[in-house]
PDB file of N, CA and C in Angstrom:
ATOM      1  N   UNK A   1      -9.102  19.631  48.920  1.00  0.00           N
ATOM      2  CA  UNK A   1      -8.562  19.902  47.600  1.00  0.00           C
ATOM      3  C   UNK A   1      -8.836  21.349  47.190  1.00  0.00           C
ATOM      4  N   UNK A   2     -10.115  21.839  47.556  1.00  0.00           N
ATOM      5  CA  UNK A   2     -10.640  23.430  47.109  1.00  0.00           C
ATOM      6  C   UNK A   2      -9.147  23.842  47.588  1.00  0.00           C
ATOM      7  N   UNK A   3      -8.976  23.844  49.043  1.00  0.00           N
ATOM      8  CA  UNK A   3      -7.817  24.837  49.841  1.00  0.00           C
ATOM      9  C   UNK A   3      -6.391  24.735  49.104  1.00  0.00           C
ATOM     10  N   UNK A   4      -6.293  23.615  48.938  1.00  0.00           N
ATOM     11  CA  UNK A   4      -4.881  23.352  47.905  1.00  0.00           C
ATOM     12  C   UNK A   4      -4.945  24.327  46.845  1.00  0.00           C
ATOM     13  N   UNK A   5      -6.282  24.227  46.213  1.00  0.00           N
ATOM     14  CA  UNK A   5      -5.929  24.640  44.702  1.00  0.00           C
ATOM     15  C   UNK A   5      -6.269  25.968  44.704  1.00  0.00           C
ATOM     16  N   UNK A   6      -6.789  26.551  45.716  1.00  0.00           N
ATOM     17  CA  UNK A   6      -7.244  28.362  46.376  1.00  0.00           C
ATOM     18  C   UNK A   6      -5.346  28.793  46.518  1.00  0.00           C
ATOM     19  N   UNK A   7      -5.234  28.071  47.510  1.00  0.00           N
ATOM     20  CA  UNK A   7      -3.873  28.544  47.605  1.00  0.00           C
ATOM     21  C   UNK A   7      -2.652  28.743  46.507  1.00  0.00           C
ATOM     22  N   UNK A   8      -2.888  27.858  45.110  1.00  0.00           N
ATOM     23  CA  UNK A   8      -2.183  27.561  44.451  1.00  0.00           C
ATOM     24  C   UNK A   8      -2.274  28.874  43.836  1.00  0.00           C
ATOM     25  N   UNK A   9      -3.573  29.821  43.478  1.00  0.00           N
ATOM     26  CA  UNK A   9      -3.929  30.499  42.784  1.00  0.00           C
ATOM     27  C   UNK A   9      -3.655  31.318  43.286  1.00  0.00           C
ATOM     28  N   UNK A  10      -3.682  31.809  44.651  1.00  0.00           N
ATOM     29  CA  UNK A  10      -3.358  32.971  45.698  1.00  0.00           C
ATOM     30  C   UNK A  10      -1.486  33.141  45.297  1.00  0.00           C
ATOM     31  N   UNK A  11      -0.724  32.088  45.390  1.00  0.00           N
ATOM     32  CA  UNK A  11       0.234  31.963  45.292  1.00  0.00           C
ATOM     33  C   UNK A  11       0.957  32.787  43.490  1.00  0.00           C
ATOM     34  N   UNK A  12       0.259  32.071  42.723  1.00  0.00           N
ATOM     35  CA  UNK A  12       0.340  32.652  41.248  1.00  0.00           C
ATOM     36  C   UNK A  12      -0.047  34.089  41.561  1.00  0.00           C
ATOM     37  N   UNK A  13      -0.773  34.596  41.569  1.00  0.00           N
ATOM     38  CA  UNK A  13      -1.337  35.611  42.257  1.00  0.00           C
ATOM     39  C   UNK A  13      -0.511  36.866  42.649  1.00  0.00           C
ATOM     40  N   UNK A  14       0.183  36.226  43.532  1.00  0.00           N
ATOM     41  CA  UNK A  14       1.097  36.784  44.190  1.00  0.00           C
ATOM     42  C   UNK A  14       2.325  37.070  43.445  1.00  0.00           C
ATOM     43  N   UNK A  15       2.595  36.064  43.248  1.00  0.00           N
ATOM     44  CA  UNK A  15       4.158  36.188  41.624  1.00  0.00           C
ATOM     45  C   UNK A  15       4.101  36.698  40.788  1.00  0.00           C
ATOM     46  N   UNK A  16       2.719  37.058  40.172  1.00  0.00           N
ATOM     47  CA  UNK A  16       2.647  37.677  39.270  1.00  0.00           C
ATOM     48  C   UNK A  16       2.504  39.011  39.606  1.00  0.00           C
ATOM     49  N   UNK A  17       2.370  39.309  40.745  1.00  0.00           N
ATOM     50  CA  UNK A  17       2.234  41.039  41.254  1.00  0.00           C
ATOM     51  C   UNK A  17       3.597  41.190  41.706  1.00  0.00           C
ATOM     52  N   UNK A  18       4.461  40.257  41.983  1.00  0.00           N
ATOM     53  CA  UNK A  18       5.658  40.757  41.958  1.00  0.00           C
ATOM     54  C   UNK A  18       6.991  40.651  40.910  1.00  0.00           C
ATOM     55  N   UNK A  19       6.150  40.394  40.003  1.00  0.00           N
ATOM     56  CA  UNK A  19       7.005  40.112  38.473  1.00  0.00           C
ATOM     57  C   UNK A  19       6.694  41.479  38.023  1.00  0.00           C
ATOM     58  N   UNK A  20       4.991  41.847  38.327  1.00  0.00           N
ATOM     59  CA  UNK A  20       4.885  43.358  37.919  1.00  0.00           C
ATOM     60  C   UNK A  20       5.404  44.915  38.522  1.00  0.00           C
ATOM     61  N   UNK A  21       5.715  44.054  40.142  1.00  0.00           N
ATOM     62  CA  UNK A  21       6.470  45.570  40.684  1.00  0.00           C
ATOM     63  C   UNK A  21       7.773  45.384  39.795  1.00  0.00           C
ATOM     64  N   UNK A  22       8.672  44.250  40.139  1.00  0.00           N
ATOM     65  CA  UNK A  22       9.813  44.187  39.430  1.00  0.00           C
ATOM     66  C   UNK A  22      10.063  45.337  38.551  1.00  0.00           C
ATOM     67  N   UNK A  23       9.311  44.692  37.401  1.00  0.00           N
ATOM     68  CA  UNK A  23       9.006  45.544  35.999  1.00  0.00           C
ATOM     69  C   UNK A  23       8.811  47.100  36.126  1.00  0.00           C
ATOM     70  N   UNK A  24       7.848  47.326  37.291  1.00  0.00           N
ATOM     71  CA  UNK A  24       7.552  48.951  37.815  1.00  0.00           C
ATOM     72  C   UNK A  24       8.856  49.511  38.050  1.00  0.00           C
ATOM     73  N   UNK A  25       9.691  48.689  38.927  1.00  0.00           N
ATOM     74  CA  UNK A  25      11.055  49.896  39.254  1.00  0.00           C
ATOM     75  C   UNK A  25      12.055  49.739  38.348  1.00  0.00           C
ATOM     76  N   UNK A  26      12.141  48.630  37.885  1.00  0.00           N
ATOM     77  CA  UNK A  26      13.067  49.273  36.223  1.00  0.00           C
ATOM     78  C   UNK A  26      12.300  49.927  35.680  1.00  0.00           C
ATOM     79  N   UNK A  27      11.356  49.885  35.020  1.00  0.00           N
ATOM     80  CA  UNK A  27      10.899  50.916  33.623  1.00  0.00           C
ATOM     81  C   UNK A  27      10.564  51.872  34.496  1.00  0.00           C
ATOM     82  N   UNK A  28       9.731  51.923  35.641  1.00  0.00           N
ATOM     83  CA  UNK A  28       8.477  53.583  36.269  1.00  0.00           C
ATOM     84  C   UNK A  28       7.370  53.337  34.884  1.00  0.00           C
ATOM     85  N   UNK A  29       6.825  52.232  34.478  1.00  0.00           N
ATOM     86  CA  UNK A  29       5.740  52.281  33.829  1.00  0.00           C
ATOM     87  C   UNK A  29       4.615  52.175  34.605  1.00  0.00           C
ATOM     88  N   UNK A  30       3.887  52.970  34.414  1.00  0.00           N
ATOM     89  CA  UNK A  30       2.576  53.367  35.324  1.00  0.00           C
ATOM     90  C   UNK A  30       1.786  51.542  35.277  1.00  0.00           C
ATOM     91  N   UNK A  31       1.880  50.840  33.850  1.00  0.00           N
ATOM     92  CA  UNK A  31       1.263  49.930  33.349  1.00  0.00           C
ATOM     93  C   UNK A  31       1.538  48.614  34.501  1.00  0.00           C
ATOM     94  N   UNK A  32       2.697  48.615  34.575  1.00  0.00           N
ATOM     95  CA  UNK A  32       3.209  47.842  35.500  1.00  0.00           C
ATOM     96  C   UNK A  32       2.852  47.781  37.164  1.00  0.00           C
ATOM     97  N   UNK A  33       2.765  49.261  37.767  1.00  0.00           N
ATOM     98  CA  UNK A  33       2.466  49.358  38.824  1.00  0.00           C
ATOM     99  C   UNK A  33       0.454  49.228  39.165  1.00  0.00           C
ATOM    100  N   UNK A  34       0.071  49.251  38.057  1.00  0.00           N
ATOM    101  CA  UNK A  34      -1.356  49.437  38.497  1.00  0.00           C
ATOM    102  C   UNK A  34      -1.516  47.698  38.078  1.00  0.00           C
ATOM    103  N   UNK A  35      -0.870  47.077  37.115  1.00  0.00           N
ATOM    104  CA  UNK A  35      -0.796  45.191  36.831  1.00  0.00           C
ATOM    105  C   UNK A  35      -0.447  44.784  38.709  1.00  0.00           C
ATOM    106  N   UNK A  36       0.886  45.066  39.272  1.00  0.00           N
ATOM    107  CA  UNK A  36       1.394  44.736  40.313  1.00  0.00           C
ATOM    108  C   UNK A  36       0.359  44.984  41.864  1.00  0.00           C
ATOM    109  N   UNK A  37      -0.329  46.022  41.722  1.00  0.00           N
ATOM    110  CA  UNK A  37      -1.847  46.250  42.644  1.00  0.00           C
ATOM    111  C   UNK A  37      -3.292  45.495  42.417  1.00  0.00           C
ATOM    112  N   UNK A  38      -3.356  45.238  41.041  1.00  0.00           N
ATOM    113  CA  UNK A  38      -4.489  44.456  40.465  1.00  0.00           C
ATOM    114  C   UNK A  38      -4.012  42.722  41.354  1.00  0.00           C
ATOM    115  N   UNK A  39      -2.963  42.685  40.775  1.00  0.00           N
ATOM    116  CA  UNK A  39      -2.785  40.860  41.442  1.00  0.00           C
ATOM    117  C   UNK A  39      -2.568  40.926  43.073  1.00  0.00           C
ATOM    118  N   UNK A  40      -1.861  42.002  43.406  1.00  0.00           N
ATOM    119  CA  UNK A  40      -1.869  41.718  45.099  1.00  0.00           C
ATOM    120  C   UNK A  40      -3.796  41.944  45.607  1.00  0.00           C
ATOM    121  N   UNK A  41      -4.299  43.189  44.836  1.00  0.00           N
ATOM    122  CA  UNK A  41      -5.742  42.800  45.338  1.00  0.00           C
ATOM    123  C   UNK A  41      -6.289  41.205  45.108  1.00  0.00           C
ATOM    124  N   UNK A  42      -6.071  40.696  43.790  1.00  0.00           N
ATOM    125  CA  UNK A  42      -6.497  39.105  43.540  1.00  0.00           C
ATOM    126  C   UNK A  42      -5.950  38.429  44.633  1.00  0.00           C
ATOM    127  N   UNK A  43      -4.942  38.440  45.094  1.00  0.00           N
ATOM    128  CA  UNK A  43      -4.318  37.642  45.685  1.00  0.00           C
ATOM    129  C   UNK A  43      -5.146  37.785  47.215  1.00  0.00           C
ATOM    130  N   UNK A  44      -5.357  39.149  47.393  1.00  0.00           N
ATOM    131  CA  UNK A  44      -5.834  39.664  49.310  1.00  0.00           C
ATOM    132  C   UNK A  44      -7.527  38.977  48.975  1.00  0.00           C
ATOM    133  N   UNK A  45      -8.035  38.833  47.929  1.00  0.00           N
ATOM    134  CA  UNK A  45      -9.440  38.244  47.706  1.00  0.00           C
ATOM    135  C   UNK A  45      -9.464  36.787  47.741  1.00  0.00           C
ATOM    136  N   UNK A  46      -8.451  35.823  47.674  1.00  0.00           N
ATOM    137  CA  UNK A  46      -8.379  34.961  47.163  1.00  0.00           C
ATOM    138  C   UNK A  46      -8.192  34.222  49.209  1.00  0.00           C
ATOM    139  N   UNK A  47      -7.421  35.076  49.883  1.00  0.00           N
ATOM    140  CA  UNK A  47      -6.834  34.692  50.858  1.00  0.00           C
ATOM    141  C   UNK A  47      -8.243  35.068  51.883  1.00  0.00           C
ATOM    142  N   UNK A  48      -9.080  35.941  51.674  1.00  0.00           N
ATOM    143  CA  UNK A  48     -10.591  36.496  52.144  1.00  0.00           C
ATOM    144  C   UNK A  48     -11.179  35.479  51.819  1.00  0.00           C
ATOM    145  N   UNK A  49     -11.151  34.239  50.872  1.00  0.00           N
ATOM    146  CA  UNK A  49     -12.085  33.785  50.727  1.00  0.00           C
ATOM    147  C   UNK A  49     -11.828  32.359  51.503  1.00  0.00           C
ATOM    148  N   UNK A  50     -10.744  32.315  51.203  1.00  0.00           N
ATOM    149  CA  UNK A  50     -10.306  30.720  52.123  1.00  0.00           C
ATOM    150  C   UNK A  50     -10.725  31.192  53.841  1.00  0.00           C
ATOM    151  N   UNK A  51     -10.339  32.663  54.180  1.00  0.00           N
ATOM    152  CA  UNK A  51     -11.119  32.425  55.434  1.00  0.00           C
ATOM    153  C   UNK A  51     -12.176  32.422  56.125  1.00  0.00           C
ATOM    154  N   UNK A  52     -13.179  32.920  55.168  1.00  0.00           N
ATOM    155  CA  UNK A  52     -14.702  32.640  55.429  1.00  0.00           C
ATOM    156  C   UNK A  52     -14.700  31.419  54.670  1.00  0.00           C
ATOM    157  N   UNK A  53     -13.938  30.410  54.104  1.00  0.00           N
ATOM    158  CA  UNK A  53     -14.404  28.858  54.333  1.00  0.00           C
ATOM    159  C   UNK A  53     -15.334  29.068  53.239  1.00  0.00           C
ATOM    160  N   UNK A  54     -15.305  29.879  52.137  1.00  0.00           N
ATOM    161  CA  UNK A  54     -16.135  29.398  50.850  1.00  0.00           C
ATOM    162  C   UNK A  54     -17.829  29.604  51.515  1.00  0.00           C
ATOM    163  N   UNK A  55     -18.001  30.574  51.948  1.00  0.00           N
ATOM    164  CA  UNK A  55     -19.379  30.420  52.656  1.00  0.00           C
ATOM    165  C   UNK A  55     -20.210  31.187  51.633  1.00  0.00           C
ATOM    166  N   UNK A  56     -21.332  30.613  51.054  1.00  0.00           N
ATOM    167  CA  UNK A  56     -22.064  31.091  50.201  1.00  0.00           C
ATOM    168  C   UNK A  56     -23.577  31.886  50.787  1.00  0.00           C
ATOM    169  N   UNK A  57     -23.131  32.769  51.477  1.00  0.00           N
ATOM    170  CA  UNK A  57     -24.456  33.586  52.024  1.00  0.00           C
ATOM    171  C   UNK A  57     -23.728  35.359  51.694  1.00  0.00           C
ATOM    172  N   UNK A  58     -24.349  36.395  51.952  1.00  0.00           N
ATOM    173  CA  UNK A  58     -24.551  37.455  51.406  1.00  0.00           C
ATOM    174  C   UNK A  58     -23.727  38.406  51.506  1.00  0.00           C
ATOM    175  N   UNK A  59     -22.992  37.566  52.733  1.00  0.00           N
ATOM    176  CA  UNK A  59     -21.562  38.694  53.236  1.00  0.00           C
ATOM    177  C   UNK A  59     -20.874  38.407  51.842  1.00  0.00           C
ATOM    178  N   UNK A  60     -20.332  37.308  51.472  1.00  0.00           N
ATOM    179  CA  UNK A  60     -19.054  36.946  50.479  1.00  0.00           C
ATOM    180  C   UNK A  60     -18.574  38.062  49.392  1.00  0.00           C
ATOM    181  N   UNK A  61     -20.948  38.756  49.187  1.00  0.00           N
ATOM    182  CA  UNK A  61     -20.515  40.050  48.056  1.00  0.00           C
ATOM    183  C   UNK A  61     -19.583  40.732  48.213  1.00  0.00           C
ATOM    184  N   UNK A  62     -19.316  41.414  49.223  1.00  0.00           N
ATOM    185  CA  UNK A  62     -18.052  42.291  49.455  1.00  0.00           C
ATOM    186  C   UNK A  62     -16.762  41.167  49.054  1.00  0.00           C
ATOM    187  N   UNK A  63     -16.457  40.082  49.191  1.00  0.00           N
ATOM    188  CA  UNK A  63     -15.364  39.837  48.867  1.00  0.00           C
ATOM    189  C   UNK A  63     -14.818  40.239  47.222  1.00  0.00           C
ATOM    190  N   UNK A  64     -16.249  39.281  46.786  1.00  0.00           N
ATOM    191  CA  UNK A  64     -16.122  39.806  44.963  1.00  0.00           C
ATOM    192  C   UNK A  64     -16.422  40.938  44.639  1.00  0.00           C
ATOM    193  N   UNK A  65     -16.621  41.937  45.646  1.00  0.00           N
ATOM    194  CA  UNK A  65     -15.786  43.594  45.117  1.00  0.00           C
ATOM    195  C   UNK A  65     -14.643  43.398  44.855  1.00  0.00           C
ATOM    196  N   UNK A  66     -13.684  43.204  45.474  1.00  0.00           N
ATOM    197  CA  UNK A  66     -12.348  43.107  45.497  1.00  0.00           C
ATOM    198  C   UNK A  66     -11.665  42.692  44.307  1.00  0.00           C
ATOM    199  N   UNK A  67     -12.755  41.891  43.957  1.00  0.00           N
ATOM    200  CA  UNK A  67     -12.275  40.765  42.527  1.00  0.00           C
ATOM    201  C   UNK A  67     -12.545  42.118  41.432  1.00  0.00           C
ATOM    202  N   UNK A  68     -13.736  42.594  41.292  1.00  0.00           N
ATOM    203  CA  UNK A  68     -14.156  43.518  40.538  1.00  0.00           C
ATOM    204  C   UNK A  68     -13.444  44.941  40.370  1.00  0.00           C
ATOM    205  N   UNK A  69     -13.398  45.085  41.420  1.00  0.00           N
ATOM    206  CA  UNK A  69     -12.436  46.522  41.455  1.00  0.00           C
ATOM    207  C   UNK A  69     -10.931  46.239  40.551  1.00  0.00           C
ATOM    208  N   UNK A  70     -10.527  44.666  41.138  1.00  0.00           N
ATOM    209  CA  UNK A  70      -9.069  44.136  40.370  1.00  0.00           C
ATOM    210  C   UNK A  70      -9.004  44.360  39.047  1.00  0.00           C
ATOM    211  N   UNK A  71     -10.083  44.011  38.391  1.00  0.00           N
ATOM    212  CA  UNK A  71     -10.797  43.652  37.129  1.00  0.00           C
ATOM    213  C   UNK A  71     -10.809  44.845  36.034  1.00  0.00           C
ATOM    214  N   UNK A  72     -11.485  46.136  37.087  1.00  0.00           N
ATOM    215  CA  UNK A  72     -11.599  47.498  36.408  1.00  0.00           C
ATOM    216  C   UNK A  72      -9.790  48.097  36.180  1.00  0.00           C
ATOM    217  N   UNK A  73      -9.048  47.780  37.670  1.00  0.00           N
ATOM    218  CA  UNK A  73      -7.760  48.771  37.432  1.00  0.00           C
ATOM    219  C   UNK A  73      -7.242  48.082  36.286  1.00  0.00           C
ATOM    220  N   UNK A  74      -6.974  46.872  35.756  1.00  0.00           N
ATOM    221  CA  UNK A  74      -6.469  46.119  35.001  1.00  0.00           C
ATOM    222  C   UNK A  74      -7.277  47.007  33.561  1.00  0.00           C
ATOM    223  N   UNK A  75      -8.299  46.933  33.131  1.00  0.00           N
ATOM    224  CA  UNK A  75      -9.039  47.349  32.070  1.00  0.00           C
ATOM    225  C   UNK A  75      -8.396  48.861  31.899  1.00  0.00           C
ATOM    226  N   UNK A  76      -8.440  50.126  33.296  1.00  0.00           N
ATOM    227  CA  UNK A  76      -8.282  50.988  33.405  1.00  0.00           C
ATOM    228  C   UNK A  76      -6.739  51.640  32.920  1.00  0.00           C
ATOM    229  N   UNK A  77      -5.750  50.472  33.465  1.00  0.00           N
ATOM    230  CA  UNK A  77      -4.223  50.225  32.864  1.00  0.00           C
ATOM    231  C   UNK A  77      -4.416  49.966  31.576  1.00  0.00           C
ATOM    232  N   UNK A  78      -5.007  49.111  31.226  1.00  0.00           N
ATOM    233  CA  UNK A  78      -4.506  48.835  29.479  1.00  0.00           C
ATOM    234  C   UNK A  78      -5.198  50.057  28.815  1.00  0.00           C
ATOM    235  N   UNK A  79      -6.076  50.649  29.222  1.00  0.00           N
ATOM    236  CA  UNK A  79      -6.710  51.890  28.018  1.00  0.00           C
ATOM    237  C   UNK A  79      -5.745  52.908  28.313  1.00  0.00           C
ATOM    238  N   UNK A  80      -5.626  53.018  29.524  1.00  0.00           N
ATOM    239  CA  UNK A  80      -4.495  54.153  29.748  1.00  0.00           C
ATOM    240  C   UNK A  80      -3.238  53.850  28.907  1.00  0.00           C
ATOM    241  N   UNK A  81      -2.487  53.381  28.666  1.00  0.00           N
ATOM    242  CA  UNK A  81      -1.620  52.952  28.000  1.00  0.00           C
ATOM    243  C   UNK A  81      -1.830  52.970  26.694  1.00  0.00           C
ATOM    244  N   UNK A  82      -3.066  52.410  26.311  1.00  0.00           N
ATOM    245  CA  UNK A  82      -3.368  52.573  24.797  1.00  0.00           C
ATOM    246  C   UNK A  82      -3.792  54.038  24.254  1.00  0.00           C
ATOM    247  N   UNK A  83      -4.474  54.665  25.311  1.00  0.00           N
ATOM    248  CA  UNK A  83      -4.534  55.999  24.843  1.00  0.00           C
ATOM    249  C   UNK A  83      -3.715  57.044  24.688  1.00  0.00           C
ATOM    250  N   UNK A  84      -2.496  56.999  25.273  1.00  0.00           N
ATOM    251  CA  UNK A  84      -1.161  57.300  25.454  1.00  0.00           C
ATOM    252  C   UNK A  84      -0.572  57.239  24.071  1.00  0.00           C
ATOM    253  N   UNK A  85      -0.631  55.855  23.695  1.00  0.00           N
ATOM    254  CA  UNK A  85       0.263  55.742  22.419  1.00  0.00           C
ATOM    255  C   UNK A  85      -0.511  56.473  21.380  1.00  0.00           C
ATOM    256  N   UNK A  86      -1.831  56.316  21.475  1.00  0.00           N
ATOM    257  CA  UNK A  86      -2.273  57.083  20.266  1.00  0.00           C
ATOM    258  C   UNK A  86      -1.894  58.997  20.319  1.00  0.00           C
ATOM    259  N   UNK A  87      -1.833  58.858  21.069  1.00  0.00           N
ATOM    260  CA  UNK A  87      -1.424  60.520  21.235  1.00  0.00           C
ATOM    261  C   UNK A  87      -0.381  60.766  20.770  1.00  0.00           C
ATOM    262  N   UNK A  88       0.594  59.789  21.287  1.00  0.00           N
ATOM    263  CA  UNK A  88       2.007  59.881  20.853  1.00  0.00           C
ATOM    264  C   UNK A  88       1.837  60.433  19.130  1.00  0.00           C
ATOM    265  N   UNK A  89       1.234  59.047  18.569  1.00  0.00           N
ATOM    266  CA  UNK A  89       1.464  58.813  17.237  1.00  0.00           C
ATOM    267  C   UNK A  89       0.175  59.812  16.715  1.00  0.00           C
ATOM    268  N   UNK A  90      -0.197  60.313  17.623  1.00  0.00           N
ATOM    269  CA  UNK A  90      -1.158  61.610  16.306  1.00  0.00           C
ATOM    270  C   UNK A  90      -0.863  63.045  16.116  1.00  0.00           C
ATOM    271  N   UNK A  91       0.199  62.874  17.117  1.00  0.00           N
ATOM    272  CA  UNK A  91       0.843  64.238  16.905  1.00  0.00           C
ATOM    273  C   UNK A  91       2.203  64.147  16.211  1.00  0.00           C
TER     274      UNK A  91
END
């Protein structure tokens, strides 16, 4: 059942990084292309983990880099974007 429902998420994962390139080559919003890299990394972590079989010893840390790094570009996209607009609107 774990593998079913790993995959299910890998799968979402995946759709949703390509709902965000989509979005990247109509608009060229930077927001979009760094969303569309955040989920294919979720997705390449998600597929790392089903193949070490969920093994809970010391290697796995490096997997949840992957997760983390996802985590920051996502944070890193939305401020970028938000800091943008304020510029817009303070000048």
């Amino acid at each position: 059942m774990i593998e079913f429902l790993s995959g299910a998420i890998m799968m979402g994962f995946t759709i949703a990084g390509l709902f965000f390139l989509r979005f990247y080559v109509r608009t060229r919003d930077s927001l979009f292309a760094i969303f569309a890299i955040a989920f294919a990394l979720l997705s390449i972590e998600r597929w790392m983990l089903f193949l070490t079989h969920y093994r809970q010893d010391e290697s796995n840390a490096m997997i949840y880099l992957i997760r983390a790094f996802a985590f920051l570009l996502i944070t890193f996209g939305v401020v970028q974007k938000n800091r943008g607009k304020a510029r817009v609107s303070a000048n």
